[in-house]
Protein backbone atom coordinates (compact mmCIF):
# COMPACT_ATOMS: atom_id res chain seq x y z
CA UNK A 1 3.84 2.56 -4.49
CA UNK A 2 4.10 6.05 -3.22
CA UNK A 3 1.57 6.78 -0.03
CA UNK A 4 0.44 10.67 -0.65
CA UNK A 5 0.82 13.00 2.32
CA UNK A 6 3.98 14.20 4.27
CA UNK A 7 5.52 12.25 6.59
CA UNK A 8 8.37 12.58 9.75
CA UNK A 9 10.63 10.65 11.06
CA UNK A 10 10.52 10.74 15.00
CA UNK A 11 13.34 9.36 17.00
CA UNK A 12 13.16 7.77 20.52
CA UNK A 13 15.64 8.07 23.64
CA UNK A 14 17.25 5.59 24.69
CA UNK A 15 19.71 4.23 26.77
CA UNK A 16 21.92 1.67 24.85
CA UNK A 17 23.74 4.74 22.42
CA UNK A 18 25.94 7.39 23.05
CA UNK A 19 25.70 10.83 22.44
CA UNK A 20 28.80 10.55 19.44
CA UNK A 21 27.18 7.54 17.65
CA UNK A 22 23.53 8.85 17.12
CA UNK A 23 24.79 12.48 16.07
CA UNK A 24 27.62 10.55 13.71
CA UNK A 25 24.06 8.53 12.38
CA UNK A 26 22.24 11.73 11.74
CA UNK A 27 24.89 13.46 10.13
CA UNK A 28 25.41 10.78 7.96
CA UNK A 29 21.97 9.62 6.77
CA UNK A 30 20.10 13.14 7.81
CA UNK A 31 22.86 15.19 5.93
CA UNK A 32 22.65 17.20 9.15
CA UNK A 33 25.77 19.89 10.34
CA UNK A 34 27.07 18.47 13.56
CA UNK A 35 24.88 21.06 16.04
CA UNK A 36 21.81 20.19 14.25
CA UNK A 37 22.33 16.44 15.48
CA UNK A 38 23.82 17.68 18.99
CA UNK A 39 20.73 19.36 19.19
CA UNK A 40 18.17 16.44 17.81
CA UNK A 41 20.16 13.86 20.21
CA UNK A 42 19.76 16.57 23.34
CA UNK A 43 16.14 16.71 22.35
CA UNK A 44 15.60 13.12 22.36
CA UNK A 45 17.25 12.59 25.45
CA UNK A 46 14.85 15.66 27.49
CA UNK A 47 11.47 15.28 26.09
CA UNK A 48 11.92 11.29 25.09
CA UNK A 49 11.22 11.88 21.31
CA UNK A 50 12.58 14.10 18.44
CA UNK A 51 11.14 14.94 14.86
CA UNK A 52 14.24 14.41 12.79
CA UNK A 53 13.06 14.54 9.22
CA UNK A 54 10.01 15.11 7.12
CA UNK A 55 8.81 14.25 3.51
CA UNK A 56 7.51 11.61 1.33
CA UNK A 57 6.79 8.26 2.14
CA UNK A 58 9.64 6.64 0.41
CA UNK A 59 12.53 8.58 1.71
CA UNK A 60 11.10 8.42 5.39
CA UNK A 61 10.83 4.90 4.71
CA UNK A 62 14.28 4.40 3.23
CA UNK A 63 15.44 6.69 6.15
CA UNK A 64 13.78 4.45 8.66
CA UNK A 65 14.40 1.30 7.65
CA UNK A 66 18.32 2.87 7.50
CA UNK A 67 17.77 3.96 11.25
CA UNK A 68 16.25 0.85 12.25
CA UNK A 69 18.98 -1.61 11.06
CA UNK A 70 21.58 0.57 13.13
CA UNK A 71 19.67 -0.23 16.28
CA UNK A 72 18.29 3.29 16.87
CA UNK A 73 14.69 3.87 17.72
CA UNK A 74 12.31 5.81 15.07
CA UNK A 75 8.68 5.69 13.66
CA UNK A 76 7.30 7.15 10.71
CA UNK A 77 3.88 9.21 11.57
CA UNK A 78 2.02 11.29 9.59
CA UNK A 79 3.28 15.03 9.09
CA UNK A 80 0.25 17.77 10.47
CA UNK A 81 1.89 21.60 9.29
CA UNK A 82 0.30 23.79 12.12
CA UNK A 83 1.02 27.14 9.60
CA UNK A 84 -2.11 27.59 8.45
């Protein structure tokens, strides 16, 4: 059962993975271009937390529980557009 609303993804530094093996995760399961996951993992790292995706429930879910069984740190919160 599909929650309605938006949803993101936020990943969490920290300091068991490399650099390589969480942008090789995000281009993978994001679909993201290798600078976009440079620059999510750089993010991470300096301000401790990075928004890496947003949609529906069940693909932030999937995405998640993906995430999660490769040992990297996310959370699915609720997705607030400030572009009102």
């Amino acid at each position: 059962m599909e929650i309605p609303g938006q949803y993101k993804v936020v990943m969490y530094n920290d300091d068991v993975h490399d650099f390589p093996y969480i942008m090789a995760c995000l281009m993978r399961f994001c679909t993201y271009e290798p600078i976009q996951a440079e620059q999510c993992a750089l993010i991470a790292h300096t301000n401790g937390q990075c928004s890496i995706k947003n949609g529906n429930w069940d693909e932030m879910f999937e995405l998640t529980q993906t995430l999660i069984s490769l040992d990297i740190k996310v959370m699915i919160e609720s997705y607030e557009s400030h572009l009102y």
